[in-house]
PDB file of N, CA and C in Angstrom:
ATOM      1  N   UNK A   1      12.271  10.734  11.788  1.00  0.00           N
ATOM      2  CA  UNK A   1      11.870  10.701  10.388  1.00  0.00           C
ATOM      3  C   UNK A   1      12.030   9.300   9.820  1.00  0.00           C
ATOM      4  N   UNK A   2      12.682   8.649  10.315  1.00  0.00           N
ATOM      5  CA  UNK A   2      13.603   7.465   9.637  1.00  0.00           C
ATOM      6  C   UNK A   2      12.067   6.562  10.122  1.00  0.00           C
ATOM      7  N   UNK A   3      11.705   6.298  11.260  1.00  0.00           N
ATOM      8  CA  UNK A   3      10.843   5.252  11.819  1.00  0.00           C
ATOM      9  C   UNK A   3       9.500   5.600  11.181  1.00  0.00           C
ATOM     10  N   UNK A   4       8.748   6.844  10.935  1.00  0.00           N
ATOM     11  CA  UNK A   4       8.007   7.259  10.185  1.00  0.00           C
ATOM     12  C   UNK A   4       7.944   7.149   8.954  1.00  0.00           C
ATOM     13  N   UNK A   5       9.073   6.830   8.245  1.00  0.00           N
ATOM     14  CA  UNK A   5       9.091   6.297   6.648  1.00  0.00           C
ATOM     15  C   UNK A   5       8.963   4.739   6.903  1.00  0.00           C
ATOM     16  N   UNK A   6       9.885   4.005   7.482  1.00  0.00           N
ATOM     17  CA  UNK A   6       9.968   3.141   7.692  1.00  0.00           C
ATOM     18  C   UNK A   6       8.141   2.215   8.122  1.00  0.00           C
ATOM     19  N   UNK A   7       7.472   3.428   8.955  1.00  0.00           N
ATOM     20  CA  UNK A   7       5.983   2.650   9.328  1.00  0.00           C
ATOM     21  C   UNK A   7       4.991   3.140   8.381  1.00  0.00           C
ATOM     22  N   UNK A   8       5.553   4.219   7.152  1.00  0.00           N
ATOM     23  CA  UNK A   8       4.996   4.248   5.884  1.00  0.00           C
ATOM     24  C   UNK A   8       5.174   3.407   4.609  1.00  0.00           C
ATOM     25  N   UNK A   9       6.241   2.865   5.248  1.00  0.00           N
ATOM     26  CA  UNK A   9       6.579   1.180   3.591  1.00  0.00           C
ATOM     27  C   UNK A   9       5.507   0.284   4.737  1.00  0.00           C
ATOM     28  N   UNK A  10       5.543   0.154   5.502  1.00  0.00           N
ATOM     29  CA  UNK A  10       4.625  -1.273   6.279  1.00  0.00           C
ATOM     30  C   UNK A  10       3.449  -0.903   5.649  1.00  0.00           C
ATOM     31  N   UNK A  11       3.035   0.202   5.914  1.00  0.00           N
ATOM     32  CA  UNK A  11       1.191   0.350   5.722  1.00  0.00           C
ATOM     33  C   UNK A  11       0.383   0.697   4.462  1.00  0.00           C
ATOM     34  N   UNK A  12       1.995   0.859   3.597  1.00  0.00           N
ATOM     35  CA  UNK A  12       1.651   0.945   2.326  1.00  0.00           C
ATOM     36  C   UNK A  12       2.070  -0.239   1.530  1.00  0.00           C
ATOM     37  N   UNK A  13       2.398  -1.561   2.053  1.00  0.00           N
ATOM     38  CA  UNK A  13       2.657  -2.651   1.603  1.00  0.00           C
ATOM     39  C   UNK A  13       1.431  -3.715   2.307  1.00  0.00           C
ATOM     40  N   UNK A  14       0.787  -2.969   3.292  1.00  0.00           N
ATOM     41  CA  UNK A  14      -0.104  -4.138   4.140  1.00  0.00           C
ATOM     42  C   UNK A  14      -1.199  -3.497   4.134  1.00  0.00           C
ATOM     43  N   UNK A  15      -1.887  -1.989   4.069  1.00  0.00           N
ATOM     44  CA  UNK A  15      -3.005  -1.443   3.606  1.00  0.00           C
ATOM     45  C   UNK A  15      -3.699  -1.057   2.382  1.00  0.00           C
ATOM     46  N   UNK A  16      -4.635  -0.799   2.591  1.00  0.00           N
ATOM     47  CA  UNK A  16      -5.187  -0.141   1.101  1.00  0.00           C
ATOM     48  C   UNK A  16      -5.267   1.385   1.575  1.00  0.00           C
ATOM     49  N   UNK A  17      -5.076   1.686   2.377  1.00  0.00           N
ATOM     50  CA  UNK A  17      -4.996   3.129   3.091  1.00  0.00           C
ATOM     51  C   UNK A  17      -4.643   4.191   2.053  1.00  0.00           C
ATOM     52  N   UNK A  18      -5.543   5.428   1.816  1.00  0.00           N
ATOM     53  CA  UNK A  18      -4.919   6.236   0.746  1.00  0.00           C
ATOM     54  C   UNK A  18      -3.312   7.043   1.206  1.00  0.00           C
ATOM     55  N   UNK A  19      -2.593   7.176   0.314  1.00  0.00           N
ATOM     56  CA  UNK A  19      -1.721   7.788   0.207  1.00  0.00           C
ATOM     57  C   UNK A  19      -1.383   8.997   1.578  1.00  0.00           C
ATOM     58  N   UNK A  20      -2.643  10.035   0.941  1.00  0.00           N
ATOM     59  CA  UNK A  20      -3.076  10.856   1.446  1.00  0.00           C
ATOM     60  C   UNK A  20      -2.855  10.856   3.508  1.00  0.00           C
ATOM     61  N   UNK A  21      -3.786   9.823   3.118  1.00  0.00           N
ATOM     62  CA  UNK A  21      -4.104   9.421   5.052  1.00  0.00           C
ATOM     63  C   UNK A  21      -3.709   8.993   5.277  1.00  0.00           C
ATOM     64  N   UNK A  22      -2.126   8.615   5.064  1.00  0.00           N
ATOM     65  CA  UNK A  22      -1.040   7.659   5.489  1.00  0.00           C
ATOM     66  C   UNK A  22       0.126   9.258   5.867  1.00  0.00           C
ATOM     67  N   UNK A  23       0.124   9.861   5.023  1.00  0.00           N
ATOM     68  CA  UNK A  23       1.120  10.749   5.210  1.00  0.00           C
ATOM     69  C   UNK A  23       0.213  12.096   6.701  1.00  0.00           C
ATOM     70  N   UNK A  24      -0.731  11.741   6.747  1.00  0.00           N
ATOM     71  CA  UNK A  24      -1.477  11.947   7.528  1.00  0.00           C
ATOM     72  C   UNK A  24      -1.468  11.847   9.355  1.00  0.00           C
ATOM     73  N   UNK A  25      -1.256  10.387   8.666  1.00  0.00           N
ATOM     74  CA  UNK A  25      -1.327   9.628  10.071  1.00  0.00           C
ATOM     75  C   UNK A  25       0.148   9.694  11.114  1.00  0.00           C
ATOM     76  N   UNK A  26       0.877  10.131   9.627  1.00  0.00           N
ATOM     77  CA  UNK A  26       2.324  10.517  10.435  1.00  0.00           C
ATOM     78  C   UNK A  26       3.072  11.279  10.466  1.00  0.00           C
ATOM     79  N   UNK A  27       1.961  12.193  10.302  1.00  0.00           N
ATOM     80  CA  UNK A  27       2.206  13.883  11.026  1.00  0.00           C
ATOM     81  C   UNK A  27       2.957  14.556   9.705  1.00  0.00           C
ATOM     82  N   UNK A  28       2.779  13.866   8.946  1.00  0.00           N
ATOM     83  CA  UNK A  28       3.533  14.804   7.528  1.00  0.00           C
ATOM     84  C   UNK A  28       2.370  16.047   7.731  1.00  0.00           C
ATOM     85  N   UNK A  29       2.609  17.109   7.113  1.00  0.00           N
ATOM     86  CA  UNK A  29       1.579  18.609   6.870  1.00  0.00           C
ATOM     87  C   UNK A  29       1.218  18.621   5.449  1.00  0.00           C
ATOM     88  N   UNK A  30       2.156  17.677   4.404  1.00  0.00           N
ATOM     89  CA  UNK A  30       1.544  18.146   3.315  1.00  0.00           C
ATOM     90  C   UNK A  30       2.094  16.665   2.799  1.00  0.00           C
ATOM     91  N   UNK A  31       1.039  16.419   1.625  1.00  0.00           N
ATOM     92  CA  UNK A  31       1.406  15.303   1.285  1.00  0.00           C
ATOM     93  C   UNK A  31       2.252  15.104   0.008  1.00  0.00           C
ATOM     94  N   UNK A  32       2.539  16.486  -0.729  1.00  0.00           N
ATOM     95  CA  UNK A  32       3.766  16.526  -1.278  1.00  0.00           C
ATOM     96  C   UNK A  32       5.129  16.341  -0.511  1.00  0.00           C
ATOM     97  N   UNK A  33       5.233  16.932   0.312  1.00  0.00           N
ATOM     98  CA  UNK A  33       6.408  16.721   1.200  1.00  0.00           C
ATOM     99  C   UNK A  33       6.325  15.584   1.701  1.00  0.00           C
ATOM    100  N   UNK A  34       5.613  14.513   2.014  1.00  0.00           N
ATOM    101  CA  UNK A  34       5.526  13.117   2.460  1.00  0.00           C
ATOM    102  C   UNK A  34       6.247  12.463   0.915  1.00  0.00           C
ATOM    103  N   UNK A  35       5.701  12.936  -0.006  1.00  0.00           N
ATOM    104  CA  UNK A  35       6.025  11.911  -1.168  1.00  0.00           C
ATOM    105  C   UNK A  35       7.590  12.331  -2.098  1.00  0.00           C
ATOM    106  N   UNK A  36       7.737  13.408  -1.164  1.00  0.00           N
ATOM    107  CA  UNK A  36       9.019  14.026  -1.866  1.00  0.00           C
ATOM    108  C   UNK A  36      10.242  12.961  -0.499  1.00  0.00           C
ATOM    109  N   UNK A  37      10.014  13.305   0.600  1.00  0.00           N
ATOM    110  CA  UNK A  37      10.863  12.489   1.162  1.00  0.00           C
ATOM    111  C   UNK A  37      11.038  10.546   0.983  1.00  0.00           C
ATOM    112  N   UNK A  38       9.903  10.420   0.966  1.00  0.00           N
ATOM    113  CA  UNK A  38       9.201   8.810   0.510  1.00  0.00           C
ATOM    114  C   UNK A  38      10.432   8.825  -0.472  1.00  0.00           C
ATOM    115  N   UNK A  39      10.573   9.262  -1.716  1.00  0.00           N
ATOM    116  CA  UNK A  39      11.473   9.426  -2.685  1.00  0.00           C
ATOM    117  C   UNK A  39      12.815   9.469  -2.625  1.00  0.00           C
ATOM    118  N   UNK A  40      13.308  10.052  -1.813  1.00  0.00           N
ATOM    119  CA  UNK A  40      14.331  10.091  -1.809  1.00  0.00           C
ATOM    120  C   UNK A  40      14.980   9.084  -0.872  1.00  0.00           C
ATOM    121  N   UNK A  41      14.500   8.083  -0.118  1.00  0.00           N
ATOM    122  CA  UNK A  41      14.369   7.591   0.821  1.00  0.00           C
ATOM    123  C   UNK A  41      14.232   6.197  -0.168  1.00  0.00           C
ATOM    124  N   UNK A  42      13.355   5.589  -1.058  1.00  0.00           N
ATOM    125  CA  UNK A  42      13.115   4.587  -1.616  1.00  0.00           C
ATOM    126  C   UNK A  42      13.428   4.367  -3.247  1.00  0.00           C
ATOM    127  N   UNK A  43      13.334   5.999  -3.561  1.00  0.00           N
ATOM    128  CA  UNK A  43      13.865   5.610  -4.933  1.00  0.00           C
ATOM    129  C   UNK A  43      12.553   5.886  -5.690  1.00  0.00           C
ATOM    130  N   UNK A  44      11.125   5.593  -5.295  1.00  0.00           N
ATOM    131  CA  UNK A  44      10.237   5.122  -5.812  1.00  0.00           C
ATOM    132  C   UNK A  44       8.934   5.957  -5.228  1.00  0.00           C
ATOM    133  N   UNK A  45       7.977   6.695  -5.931  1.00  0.00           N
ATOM    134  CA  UNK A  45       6.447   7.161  -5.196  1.00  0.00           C
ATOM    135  C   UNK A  45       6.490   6.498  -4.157  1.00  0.00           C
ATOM    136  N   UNK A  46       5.446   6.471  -3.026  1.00  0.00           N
ATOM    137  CA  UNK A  46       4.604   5.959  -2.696  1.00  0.00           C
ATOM    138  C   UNK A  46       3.482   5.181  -3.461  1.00  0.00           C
ATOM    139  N   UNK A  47       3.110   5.608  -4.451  1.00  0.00           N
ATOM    140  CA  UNK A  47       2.449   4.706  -5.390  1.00  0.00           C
ATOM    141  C   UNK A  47       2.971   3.445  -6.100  1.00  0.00           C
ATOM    142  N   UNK A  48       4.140   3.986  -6.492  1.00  0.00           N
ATOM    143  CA  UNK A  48       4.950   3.118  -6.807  1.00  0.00           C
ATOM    144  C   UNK A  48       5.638   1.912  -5.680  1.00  0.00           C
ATOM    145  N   UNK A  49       5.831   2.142  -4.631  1.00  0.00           N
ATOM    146  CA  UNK A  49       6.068   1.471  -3.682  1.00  0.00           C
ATOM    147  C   UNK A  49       4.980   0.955  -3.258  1.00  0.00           C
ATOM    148  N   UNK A  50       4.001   0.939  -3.629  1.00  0.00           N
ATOM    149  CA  UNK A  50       2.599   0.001  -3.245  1.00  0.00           C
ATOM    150  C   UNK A  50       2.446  -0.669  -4.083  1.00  0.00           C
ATOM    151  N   UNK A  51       2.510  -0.254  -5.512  1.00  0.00           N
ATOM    152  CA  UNK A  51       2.034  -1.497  -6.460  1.00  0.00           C
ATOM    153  C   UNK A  51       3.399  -2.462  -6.449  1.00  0.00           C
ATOM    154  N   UNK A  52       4.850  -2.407  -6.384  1.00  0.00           N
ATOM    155  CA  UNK A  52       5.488  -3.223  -6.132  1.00  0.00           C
ATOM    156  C   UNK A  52       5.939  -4.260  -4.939  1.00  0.00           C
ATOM    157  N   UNK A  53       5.242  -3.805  -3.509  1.00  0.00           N
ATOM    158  CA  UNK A  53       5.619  -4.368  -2.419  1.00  0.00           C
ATOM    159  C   UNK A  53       4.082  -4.599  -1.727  1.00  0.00           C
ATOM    160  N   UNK A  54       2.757  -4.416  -2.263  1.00  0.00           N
ATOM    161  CA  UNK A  54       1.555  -5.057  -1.581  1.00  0.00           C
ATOM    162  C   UNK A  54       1.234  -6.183  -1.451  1.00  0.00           C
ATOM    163  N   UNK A  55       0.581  -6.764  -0.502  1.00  0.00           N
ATOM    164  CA  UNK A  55       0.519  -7.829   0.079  1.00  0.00           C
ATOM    165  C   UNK A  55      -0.587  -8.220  -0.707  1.00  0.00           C
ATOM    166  N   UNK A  56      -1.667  -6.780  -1.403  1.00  0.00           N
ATOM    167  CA  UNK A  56      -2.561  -7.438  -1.462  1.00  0.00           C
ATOM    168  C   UNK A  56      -2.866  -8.718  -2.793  1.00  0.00           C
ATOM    169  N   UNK A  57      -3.523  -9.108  -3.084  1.00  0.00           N
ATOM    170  CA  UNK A  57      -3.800  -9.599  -5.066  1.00  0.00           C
ATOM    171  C   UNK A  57      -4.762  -8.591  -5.626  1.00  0.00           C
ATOM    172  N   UNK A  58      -4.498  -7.783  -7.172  1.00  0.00           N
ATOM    173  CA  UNK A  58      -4.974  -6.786  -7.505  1.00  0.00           C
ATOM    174  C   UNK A  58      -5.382  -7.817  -8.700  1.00  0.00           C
ATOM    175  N   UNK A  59      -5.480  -8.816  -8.563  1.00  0.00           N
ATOM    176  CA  UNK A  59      -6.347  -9.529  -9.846  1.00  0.00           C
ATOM    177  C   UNK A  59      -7.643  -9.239  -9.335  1.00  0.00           C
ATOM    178  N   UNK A  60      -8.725  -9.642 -10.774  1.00  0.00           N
ATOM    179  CA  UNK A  60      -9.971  -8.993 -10.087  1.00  0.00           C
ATOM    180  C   UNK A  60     -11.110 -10.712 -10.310  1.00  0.00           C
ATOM    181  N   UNK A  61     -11.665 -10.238  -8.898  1.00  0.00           N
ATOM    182  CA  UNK A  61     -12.311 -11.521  -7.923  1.00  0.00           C
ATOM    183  C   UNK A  61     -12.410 -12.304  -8.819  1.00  0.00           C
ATOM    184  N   UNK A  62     -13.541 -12.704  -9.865  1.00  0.00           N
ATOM    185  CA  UNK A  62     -13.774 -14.020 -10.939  1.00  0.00           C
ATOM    186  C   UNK A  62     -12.311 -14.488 -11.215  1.00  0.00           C
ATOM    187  N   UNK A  63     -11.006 -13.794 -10.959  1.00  0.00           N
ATOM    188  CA  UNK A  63      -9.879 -14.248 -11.441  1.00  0.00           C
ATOM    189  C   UNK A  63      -9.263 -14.540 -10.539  1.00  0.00           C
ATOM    190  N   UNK A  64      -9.264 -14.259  -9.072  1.00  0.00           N
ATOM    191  CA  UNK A  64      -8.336 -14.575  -7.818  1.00  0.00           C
ATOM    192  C   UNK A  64      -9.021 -16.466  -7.391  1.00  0.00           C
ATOM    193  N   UNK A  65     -10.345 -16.576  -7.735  1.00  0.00           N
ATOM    194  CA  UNK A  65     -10.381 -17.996  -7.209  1.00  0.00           C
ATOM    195  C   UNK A  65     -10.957 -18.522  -8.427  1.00  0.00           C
ATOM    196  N   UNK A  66     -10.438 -19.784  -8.666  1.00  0.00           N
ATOM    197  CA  UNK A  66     -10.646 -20.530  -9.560  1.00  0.00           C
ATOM    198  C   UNK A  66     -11.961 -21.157  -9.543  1.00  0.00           C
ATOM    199  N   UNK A  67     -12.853 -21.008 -10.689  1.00  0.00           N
ATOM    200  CA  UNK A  67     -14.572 -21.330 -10.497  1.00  0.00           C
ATOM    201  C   UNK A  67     -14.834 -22.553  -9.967  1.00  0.00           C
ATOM    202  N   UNK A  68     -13.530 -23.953  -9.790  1.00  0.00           N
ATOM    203  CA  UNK A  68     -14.326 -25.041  -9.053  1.00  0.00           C
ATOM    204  C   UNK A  68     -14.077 -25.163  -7.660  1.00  0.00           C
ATOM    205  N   UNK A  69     -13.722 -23.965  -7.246  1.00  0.00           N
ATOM    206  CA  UNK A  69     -13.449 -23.193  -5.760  1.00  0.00           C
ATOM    207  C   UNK A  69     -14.570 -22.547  -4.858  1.00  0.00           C
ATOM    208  N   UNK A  70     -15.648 -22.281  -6.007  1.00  0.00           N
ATOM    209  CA  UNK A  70     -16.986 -21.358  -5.357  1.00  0.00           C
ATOM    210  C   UNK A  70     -17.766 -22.991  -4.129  1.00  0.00           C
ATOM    211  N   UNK A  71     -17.570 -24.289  -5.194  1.00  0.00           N
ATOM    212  CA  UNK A  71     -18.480 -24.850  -4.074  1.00  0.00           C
ATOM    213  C   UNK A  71     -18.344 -25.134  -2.772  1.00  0.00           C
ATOM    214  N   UNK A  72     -16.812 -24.698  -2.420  1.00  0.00           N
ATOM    215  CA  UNK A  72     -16.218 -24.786  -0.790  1.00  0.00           C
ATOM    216  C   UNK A  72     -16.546 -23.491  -0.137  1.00  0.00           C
ATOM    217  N   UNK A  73     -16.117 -22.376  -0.693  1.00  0.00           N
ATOM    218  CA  UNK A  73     -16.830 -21.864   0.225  1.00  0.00           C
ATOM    219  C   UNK A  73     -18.126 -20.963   0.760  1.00  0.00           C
ATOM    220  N   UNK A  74     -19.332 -22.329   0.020  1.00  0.00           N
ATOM    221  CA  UNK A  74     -20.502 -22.373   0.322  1.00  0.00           C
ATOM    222  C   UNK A  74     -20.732 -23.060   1.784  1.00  0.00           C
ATOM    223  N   UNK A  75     -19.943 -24.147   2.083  1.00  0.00           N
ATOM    224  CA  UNK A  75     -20.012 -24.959   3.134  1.00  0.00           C
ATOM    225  C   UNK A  75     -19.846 -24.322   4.241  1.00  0.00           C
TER     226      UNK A  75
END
């Protein structure tokens, strides 16, 4: 159980993978019971543990690169 939570903070800090198909992928049966253990285990959703530990940038595109940035990567 422990390594299965543990490879559910990785893929929910390094994917966009839904919730859903994460608790999925590791043999949870229901995805309440994935998010009830997630919990007790982190303190925090799964949702919540994604928007605080993602890798990704949730700014949106016109705002992630700065406009005198577009002419590089035209080249």
């Amino acid at each position: 159980m422990s390594r299965r939570l543990e490879r559910a903070e990785l893929m929910l800090a390094s994917t966009q993978m839904p919730v859903g198909e994460i608790a999925t992928t590791l043999d949870f049966s229901q995805v309440n019971y994935f998010s009830r253990v997630f919990r007790s285990r982190t303190g925090m959703s799964p949702s919540e543990y994604r928007r605080q530990h993602s890798s990704f940038d949730r700014r949106p595109l016109h705002e992630a690169i700065p406009t005198g940035h577009f002419s590089r990567l035209r080249a």
